[in-house]
C-alpha atoms as a PDB file:
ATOM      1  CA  UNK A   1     109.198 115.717  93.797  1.00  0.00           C
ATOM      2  CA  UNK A   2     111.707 113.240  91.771  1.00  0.00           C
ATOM      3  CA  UNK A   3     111.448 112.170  88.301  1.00  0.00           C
ATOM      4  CA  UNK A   4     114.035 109.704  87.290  1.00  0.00           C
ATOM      5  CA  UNK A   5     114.827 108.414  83.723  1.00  0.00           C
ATOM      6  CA  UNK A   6     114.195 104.373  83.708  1.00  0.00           C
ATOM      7  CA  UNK A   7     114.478 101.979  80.923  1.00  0.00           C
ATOM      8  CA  UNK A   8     111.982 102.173  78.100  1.00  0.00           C
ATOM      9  CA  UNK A   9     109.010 100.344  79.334  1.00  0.00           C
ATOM     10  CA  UNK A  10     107.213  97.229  76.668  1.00  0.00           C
ATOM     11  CA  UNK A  11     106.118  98.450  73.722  1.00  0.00           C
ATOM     12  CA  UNK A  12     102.515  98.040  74.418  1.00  0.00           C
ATOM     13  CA  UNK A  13     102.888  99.705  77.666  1.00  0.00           C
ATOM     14  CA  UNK A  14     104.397 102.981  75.764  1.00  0.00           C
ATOM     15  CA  UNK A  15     101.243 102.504  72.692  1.00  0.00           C
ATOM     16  CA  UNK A  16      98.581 102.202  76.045  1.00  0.00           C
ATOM     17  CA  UNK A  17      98.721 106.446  76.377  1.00  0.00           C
ATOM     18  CA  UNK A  18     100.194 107.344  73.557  1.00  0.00           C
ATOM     19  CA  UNK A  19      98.565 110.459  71.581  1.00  0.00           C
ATOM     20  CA  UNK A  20      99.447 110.615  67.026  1.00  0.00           C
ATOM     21  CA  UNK A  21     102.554 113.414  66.830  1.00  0.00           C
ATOM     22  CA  UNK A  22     101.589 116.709  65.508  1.00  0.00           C
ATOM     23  CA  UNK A  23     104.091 116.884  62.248  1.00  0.00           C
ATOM     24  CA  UNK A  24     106.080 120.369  62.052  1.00  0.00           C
ATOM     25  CA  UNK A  25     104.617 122.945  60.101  1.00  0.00           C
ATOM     26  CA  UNK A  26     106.771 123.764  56.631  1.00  0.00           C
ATOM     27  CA  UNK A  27     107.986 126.835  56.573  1.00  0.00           C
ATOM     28  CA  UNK A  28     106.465 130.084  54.610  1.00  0.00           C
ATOM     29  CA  UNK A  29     108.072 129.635  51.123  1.00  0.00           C
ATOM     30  CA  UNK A  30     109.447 133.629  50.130  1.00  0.00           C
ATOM     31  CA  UNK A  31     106.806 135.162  47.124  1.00  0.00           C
ATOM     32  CA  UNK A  32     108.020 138.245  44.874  1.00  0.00           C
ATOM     33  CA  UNK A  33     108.252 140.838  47.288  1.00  0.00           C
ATOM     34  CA  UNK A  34     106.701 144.246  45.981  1.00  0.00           C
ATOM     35  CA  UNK A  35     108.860 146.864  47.013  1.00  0.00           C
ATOM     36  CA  UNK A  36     106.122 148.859  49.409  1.00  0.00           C
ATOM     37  CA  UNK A  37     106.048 145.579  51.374  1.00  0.00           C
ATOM     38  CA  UNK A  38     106.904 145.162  55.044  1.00  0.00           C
ATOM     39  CA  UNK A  39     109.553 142.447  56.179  1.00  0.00           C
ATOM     40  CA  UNK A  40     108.341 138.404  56.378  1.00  0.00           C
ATOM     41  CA  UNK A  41     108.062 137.603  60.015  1.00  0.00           C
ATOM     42  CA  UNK A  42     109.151 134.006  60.561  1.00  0.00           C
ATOM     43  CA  UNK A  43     107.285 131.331  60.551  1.00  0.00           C
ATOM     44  CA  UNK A  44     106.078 129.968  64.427  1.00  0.00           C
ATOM     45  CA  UNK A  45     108.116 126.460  65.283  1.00  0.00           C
ATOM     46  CA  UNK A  46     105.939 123.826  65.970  1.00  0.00           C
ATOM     47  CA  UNK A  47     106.859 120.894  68.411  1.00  0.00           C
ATOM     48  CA  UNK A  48     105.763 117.338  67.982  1.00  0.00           C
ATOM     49  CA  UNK A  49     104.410 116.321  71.227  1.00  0.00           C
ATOM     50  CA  UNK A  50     103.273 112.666  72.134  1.00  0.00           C
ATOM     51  CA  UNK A  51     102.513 113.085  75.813  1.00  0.00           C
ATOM     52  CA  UNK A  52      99.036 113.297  76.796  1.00  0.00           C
ATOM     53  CA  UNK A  53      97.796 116.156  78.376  1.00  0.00           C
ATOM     54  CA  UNK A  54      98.082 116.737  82.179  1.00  0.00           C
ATOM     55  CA  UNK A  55     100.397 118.398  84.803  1.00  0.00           C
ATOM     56  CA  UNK A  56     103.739 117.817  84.825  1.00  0.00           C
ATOM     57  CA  UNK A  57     103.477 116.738  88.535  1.00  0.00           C
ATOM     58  CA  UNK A  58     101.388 115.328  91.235  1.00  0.00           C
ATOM     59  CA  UNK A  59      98.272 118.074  91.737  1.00  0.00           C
ATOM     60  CA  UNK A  60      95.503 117.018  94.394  1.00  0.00           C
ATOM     61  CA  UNK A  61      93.837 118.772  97.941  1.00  0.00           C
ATOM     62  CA  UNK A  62      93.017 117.463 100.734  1.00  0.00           C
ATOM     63  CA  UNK A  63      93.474 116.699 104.583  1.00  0.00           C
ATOM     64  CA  UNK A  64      97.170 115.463 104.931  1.00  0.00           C
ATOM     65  CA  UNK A  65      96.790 114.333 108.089  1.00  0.00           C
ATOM     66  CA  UNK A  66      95.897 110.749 109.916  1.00  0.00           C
ATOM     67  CA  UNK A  67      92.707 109.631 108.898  1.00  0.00           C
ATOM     68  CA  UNK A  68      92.645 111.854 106.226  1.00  0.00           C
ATOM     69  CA  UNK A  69      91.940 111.563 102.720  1.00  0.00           C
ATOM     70  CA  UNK A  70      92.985 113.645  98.918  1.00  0.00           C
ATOM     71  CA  UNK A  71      91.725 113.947  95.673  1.00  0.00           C
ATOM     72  CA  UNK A  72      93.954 114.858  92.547  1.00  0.00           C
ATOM     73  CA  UNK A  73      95.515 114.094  89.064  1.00  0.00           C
ATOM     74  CA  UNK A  74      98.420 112.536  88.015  1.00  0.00           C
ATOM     75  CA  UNK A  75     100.918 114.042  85.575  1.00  0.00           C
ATOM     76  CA  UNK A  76     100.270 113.938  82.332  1.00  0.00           C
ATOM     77  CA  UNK A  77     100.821 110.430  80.650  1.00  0.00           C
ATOM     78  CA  UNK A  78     100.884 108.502  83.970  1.00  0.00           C
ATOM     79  CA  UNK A  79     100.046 104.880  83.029  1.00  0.00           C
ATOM     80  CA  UNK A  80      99.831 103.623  86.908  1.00  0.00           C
ATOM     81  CA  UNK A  81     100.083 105.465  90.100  1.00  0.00           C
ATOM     82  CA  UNK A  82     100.289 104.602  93.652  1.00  0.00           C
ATOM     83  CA  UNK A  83     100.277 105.588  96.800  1.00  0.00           C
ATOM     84  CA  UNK A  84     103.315 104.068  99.256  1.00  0.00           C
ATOM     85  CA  UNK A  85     102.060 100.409  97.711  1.00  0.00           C
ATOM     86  CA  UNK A  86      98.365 101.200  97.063  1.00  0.00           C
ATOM     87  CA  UNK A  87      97.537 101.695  93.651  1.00  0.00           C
ATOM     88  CA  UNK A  88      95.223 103.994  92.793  1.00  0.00           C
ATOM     89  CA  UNK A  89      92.223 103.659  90.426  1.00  0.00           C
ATOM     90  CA  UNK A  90      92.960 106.717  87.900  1.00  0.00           C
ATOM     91  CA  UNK A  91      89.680 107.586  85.623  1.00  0.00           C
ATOM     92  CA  UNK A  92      89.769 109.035  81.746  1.00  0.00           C
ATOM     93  CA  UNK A  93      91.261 112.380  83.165  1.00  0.00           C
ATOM     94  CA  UNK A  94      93.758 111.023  85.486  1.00  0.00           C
ATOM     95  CA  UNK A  95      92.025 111.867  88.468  1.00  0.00           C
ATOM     96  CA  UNK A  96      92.010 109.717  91.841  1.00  0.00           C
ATOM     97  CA  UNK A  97      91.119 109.299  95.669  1.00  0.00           C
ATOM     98  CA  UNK A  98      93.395 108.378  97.667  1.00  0.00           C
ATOM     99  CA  UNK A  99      93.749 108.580 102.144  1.00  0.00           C
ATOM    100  CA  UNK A 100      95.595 108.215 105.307  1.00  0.00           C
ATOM    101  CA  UNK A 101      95.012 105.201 107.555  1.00  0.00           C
ATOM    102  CA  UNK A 102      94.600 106.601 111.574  1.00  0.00           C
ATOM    103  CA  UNK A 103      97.984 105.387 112.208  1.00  0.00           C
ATOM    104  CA  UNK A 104      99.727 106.148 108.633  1.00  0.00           C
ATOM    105  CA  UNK A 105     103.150 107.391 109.434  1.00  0.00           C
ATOM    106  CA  UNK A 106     104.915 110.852 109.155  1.00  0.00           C
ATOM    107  CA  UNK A 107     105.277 110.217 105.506  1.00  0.00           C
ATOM    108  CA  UNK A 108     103.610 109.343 102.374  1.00  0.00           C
ATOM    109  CA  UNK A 109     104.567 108.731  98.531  1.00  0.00           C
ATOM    110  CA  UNK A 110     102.703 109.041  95.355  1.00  0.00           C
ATOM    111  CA  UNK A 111     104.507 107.327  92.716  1.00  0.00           C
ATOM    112  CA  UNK A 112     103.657 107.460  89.056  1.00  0.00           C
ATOM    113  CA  UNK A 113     104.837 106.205  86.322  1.00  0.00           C
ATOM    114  CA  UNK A 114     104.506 107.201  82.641  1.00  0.00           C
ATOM    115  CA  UNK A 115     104.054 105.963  79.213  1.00  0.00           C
ATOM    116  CA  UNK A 116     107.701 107.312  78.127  1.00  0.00           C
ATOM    117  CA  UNK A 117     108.636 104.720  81.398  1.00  0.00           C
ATOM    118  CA  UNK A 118     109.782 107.815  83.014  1.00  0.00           C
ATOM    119  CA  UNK A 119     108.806 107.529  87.401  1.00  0.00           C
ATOM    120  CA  UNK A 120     107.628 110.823  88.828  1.00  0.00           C
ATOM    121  CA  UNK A 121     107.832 110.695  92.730  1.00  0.00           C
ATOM    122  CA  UNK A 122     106.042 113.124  95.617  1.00  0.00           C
ATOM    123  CA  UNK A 123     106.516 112.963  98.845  1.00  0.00           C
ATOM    124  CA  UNK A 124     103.738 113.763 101.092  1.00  0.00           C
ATOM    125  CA  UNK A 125     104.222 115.134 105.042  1.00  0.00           C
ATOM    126  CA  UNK A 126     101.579 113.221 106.844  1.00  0.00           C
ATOM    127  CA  UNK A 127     100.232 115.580 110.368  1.00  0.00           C
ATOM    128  CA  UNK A 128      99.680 113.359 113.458  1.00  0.00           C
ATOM    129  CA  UNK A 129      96.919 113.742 115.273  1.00  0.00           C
ATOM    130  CA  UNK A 130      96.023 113.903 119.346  1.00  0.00           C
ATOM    131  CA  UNK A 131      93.806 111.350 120.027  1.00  0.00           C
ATOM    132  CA  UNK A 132      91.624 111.088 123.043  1.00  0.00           C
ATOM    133  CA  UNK A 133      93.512 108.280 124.306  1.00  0.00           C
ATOM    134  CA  UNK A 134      92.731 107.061 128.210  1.00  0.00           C
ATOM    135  CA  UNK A 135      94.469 105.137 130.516  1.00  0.00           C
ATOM    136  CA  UNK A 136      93.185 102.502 132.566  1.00  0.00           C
ATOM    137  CA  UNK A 137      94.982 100.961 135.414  1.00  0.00           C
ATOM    138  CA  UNK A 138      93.338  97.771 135.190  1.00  0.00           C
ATOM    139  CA  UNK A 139      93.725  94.707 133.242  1.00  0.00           C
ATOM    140  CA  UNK A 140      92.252  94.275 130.152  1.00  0.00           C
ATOM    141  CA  UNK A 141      89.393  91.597 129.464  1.00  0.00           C
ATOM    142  CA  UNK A 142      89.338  89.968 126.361  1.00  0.00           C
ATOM    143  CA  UNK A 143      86.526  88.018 126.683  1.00  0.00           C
ATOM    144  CA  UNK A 144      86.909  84.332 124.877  1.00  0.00           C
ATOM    145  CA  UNK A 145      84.343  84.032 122.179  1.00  0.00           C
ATOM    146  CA  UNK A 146      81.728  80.934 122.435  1.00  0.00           C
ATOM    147  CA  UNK A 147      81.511  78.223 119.695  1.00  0.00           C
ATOM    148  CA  UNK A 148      78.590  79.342 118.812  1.00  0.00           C
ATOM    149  CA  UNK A 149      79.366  82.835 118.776  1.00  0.00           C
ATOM    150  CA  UNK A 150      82.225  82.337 116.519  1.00  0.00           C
ATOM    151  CA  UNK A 151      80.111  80.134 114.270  1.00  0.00           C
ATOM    152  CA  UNK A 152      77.713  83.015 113.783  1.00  0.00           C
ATOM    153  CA  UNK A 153      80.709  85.826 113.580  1.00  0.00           C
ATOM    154  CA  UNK A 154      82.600  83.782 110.489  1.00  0.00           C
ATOM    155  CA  UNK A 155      79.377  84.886 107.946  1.00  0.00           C
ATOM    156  CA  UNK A 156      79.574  88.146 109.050  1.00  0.00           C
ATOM    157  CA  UNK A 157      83.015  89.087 109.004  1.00  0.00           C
ATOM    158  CA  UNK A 158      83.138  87.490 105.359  1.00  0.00           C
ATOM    159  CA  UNK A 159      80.207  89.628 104.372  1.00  0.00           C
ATOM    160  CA  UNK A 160      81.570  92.730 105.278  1.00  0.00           C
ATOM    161  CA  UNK A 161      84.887  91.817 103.672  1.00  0.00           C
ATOM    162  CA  UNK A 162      83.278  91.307 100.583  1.00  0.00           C
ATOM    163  CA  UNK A 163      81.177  94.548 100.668  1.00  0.00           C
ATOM    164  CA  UNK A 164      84.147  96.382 101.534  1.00  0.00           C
ATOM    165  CA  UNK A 165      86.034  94.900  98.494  1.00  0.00           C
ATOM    166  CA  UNK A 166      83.277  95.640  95.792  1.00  0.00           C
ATOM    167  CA  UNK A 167      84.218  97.428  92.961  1.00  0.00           C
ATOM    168  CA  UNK A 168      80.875  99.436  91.398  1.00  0.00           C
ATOM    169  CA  UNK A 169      82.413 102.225  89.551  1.00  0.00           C
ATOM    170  CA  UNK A 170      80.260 105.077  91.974  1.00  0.00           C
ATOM    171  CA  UNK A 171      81.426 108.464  91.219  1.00  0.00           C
ATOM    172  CA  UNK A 172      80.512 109.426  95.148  1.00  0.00           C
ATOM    173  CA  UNK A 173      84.174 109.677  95.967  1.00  0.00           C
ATOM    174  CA  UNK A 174      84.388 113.075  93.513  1.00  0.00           C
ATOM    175  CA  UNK A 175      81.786 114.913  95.792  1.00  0.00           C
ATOM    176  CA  UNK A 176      82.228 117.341  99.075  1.00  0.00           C
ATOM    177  CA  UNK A 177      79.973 114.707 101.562  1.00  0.00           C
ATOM    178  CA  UNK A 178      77.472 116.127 103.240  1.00  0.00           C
ATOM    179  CA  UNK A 179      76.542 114.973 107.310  1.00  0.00           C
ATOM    180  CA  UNK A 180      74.298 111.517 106.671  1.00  0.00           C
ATOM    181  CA  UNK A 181      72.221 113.444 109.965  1.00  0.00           C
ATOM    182  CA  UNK A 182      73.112 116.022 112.515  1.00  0.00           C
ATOM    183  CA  UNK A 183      73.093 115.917 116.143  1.00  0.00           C
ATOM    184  CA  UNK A 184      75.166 115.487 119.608  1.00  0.00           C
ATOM    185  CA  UNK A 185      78.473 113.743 118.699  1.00  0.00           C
ATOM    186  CA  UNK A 186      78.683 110.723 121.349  1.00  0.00           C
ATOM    187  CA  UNK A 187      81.911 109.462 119.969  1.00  0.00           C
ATOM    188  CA  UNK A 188      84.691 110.336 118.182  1.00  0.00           C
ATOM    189  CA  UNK A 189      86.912 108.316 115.285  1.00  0.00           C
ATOM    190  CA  UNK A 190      90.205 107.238 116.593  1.00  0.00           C
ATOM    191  CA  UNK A 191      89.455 107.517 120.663  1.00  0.00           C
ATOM    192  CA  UNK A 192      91.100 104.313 122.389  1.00  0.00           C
ATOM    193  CA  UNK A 193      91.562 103.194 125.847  1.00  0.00           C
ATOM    194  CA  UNK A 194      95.103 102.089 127.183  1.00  0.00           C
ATOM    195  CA  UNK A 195      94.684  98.947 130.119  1.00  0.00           C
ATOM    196  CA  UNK A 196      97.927  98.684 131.897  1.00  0.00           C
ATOM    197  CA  UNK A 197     100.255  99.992 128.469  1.00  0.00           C
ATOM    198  CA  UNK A 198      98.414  97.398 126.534  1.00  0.00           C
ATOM    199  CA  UNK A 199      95.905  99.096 124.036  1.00  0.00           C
ATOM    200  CA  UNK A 200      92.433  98.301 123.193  1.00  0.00           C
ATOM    201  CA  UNK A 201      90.625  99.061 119.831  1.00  0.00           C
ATOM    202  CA  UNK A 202      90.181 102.206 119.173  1.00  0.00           C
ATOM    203  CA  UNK A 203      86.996 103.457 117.908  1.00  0.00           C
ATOM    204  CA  UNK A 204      86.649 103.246 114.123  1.00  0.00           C
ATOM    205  CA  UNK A 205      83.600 105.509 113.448  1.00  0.00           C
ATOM    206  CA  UNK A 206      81.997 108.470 114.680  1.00  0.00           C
ATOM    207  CA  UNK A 207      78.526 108.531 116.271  1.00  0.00           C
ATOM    208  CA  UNK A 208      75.595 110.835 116.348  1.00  0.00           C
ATOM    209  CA  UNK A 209      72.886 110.736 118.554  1.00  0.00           C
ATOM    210  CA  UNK A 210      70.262 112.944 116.833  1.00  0.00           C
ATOM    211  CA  UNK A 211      67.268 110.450 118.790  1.00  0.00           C
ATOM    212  CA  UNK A 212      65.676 107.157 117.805  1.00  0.00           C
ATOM    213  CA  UNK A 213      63.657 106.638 114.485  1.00  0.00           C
ATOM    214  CA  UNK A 214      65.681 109.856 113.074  1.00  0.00           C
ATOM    215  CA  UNK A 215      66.334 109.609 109.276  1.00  0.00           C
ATOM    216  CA  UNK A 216      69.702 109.419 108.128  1.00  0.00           C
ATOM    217  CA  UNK A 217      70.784 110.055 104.385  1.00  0.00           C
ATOM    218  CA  UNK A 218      73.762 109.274 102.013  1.00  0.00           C
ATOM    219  CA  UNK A 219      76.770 111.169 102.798  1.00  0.00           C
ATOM    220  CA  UNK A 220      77.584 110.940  99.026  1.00  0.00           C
ATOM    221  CA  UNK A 221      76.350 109.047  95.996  1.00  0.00           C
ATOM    222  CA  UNK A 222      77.067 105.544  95.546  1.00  0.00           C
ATOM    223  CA  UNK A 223      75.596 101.960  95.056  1.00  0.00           C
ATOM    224  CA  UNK A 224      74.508  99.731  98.181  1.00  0.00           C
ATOM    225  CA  UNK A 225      76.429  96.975  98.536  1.00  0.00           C
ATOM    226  CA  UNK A 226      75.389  95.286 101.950  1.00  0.00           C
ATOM    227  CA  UNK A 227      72.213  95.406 103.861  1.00  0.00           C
ATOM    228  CA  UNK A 228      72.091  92.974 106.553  1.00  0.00           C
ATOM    229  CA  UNK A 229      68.932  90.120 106.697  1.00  0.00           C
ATOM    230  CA  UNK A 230      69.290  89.939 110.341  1.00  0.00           C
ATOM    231  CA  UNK A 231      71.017  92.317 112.541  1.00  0.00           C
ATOM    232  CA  UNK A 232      74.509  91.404 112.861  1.00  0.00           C
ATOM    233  CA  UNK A 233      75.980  90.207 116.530  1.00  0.00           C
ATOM    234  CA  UNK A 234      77.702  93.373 116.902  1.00  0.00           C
ATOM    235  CA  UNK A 235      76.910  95.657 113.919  1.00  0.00           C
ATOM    236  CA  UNK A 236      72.646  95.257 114.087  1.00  0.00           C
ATOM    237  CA  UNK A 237      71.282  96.382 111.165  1.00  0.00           C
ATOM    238  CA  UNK A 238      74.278  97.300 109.089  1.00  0.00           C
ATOM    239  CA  UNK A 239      74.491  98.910 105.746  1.00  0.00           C
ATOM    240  CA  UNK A 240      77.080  99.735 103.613  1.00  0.00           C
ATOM    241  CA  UNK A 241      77.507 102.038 100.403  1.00  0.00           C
ATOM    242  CA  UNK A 242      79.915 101.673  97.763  1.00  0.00           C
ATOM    243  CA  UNK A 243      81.336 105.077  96.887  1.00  0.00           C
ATOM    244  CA  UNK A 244      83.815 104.416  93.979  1.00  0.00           C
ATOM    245  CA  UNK A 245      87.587 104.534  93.151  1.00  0.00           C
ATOM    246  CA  UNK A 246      87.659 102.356  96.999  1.00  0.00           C
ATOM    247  CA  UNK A 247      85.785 104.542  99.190  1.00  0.00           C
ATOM    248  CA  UNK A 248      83.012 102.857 101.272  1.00  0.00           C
ATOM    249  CA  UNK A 249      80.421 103.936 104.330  1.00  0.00           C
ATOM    250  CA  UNK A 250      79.012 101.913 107.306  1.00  0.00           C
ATOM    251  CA  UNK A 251      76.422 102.611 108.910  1.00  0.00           C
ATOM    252  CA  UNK A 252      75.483 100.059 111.786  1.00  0.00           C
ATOM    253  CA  UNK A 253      72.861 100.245 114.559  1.00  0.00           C
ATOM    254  CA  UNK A 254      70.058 101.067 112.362  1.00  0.00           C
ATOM    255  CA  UNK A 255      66.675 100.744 113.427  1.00  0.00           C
ATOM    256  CA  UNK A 256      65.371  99.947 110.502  1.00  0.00           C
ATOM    257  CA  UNK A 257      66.973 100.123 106.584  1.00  0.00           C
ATOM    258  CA  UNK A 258      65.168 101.908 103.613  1.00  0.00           C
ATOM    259  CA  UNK A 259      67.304 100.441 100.646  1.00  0.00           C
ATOM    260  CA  UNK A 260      68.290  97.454  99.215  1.00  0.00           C
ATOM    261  CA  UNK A 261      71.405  95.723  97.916  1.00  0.00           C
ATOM    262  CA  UNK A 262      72.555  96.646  94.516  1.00  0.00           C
ATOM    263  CA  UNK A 263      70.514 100.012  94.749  1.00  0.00           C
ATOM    264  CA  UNK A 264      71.707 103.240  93.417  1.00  0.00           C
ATOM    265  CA  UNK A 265      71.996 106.147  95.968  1.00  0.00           C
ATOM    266  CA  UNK A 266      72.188 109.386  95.558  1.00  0.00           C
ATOM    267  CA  UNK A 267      73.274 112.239  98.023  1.00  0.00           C
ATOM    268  CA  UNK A 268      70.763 113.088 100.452  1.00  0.00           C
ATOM    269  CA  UNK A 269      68.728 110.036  99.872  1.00  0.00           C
ATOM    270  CA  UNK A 270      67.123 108.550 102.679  1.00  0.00           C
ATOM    271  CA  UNK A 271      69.110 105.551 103.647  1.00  0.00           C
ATOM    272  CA  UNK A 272      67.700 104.425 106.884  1.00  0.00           C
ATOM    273  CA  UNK A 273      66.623 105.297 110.631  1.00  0.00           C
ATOM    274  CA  UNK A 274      68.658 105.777 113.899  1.00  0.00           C
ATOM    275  CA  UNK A 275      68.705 102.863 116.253  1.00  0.00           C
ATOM    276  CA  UNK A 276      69.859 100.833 119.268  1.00  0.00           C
ATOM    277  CA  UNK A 277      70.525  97.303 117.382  1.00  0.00           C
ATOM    278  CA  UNK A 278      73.608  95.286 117.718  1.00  0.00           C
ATOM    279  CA  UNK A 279      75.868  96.042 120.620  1.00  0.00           C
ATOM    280  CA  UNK A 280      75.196  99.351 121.485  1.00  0.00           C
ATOM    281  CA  UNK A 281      74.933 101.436 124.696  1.00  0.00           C
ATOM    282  CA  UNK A 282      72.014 103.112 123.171  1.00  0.00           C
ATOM    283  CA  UNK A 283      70.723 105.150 119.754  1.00  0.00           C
ATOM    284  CA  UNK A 284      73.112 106.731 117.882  1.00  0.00           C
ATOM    285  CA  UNK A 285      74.419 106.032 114.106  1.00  0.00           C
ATOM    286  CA  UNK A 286      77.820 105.038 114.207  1.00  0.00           C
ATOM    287  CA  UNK A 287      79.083 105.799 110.534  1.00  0.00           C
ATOM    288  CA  UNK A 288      82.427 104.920 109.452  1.00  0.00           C
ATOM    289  CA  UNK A 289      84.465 104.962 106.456  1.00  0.00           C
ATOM    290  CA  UNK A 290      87.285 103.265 104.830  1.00  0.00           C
ATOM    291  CA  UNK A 291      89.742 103.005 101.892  1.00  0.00           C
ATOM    292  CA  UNK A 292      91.516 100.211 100.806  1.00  0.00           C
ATOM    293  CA  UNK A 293      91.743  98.924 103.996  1.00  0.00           C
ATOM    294  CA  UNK A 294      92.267 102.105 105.633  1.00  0.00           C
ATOM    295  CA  UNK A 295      90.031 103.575 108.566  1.00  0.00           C
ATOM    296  CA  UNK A 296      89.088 107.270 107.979  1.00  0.00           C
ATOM    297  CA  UNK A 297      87.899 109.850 110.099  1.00  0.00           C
ATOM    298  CA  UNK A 298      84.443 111.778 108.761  1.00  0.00           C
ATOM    299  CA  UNK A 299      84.556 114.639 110.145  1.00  0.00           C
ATOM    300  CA  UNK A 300      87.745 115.442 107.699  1.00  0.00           C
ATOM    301  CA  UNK A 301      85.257 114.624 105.047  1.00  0.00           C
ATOM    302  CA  UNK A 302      82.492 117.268 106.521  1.00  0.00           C
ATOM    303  CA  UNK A 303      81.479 121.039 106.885  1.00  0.00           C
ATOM    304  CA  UNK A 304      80.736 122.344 110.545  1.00  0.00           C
ATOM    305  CA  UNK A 305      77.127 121.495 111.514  1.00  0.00           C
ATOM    306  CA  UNK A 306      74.998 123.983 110.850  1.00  0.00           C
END
C-alpha cells in the first residue's frame, strides 16, 4: 500500500466528507486540596479529528483471481475510489464490489483518494487461471452474417447493452449467491478453442443441465432489467437481472420467463424455466455474469452443490 501527500484538493471537494471537529477538552482547574486527599490525575488529551470514520487502508475479501470478484471498504474519508481505471460505486459506509475480467492481468490497483486530497494506493496480485483451452488443427470458420441477420442482430445487441448498463441501486451484489438451479455442469466459464493459433470465443457463462421445464431462481436479489419479447437469434429467451453497484446476470435459453421488466427479485425467487431456445445444442441454462464490462466466472461466486 502507498499513500502519497498531493495538493489540497477544491474546497468543496474537502467540505463533501468532512465531519464538525471535536474542540479539546479544558483542563481540570486545581480546587483547595484537603490535606487527606490523594494526588489530581491529569486530565485525558483530547484530539480534534475531522476524518470520517473508516480503515486507514483498503479492507475487502474475495477471489483474487481471473474472473473473480471482491467486496470491501475504502479508508476512511475516501471521496472516490477505483479500481486500475474503473471507478467504483462506494455506498454511505464506503463499501463496494468490485472484479477481475477472465483475462485481467497479473496485477490490479485500488486507488482512493480522500477528502484531505491525500491518494491511498493497493496493489492487488491477480492468480491466473488454467483454462480448458483446445486446439484444433483446422481452420477456423467465421461464418459471414446475412443482411437480414445483421438487421435483426443490431436491436439485440443494443438491448443487451442497455440492460447491462442500467443503474437500479439493487443491494444483490452485498449477498453470498446462491446456485439459480443445480445439476450436471455441461460447460464451463472461460473454455475456448484454438483453430490453427488463432483463437475463438471463449465461453462466457456456465451451463447446467438439470432437464427441460426445470425452475431456475435468482442467484441474488436484484431488479429485472431485460426480458426478451421474442427469443433472441442467439440468446432465445433471455433475461437479465440488475444486481447493484454494476453487477448483472444472464440467463439465456429459457423455455419460458416468469418475471417481467422493472420487477423486483428477490433471492430464491422463481425466475424462469430451463430450455432449448436460441442457439443451443440442447437444454441447459447458460447463466453468466458481468461487471462493468467484465466477464465473471460463477462458480467463484458459489458454494459446492449440495
Amino acid at each position: 500500500m502507498l499513500i502519497r501527500s498531493l495538493p489540497s484538493a477544491a474546497p468543496l471537494l474537502a467540505l463533501a466528507a468532512c465531519v464538525p471537529a471535536v474542540p479539546g477538552s479544558p483542563a481540570p482547574q486545581a480546587s483547595p486540596q484537603p490535606a487527606a486527599a490523594t494526588a489530581l490525575r491529569p486530565a485525558p488529551v483530547t484530539t480534534p479529528s475531522s476524518a470520517p470514520a473508516g480503515p486507514a487502508s483498503f479492507t475487502f475479501a474475495g477471489e483474487l483471481t481471473q474472473g473473480g470478484w471482491l467486496r470491501g471498504q475504502a479508508p476512511g474519508g475516501t471521496v472516490s475510489a477505483q479500481i486500475d481505471a474503473e471507478p467504483l460505486v462506494l455506498d454511505g459506509d464506503g463499501r463496494f464490489f468490485a472484479a477481475l475480467d477472465r483475462d485481467a492481468p497479473a496485477e490490479a490497483r485500488l486507488t482512493a483518494t480522500l477528502a484531505d486530497g491525500r491518494i491511498v494506493e493497493q496493489a492487488l496480485a491477480v492468480a491466473p487461471r488454467a483454462w480448458d483451452i483446445q486446439r484444433v488443427n483446422v481452420a477456423r470458420t467465421a461464418g459471414i452474417p446475412s443482411d437480414s441477420f445483421a438487421a435483426r442482430r443490431a436491436p439485440e445487441l443494443a438491448a443487451i447493452v442497455a440492460a447491462r448498463a442500467a443503474d437500479t441501486g439493487a443491494q444483490g451484489w452485498r449477498q453470498d449467491f446462491v446456485w439459480p438451479v443445480t445439476g450436471r455442469i455441461s460447460g464451463r466459464f472461460g473454455s475456448q478453442r484454438i483453430y490453427r493459433g488463432e483463437p475463438g470465443s471463449y465461453h462466457s457463462g456456465l451451463d447446467i443441465a438439470p432437464g427441460p421445464g426445470t425452475p431456475y431462481v435468482a442467484p441474488a436479489d436484484g431488479v429485472v432489467v431485460l426480458v426478451a419479447a421474442q427469443p433472441f437469434s442467439l440468446e432465445g429467451n433471455l433475461l437479465i437481472v440488475d444486481h447493484g453497484a454494476g453487477l448483472n446476470s444472464a440467463f439465456l435459453h429459457s423455455q419460458s420467463i416468469a418475471v417481467s421488466e422493472g420487477q423486483q427479485v428477490r433471492q430464491g425467487e422463481v425466475l424462469g424455466r430451463v430450455g432449448a431456445s436460441g442457439r443451443a445444442t440442447g437444454p441447459h441454462l447458460h447463466w453468466s455474469l458481468m461487471w462493468r464490462g467484465r466477464r465473471l466466472d460463477p462458480l467463484l461466486f458459489l458454494p459446492p452443490q449440495g
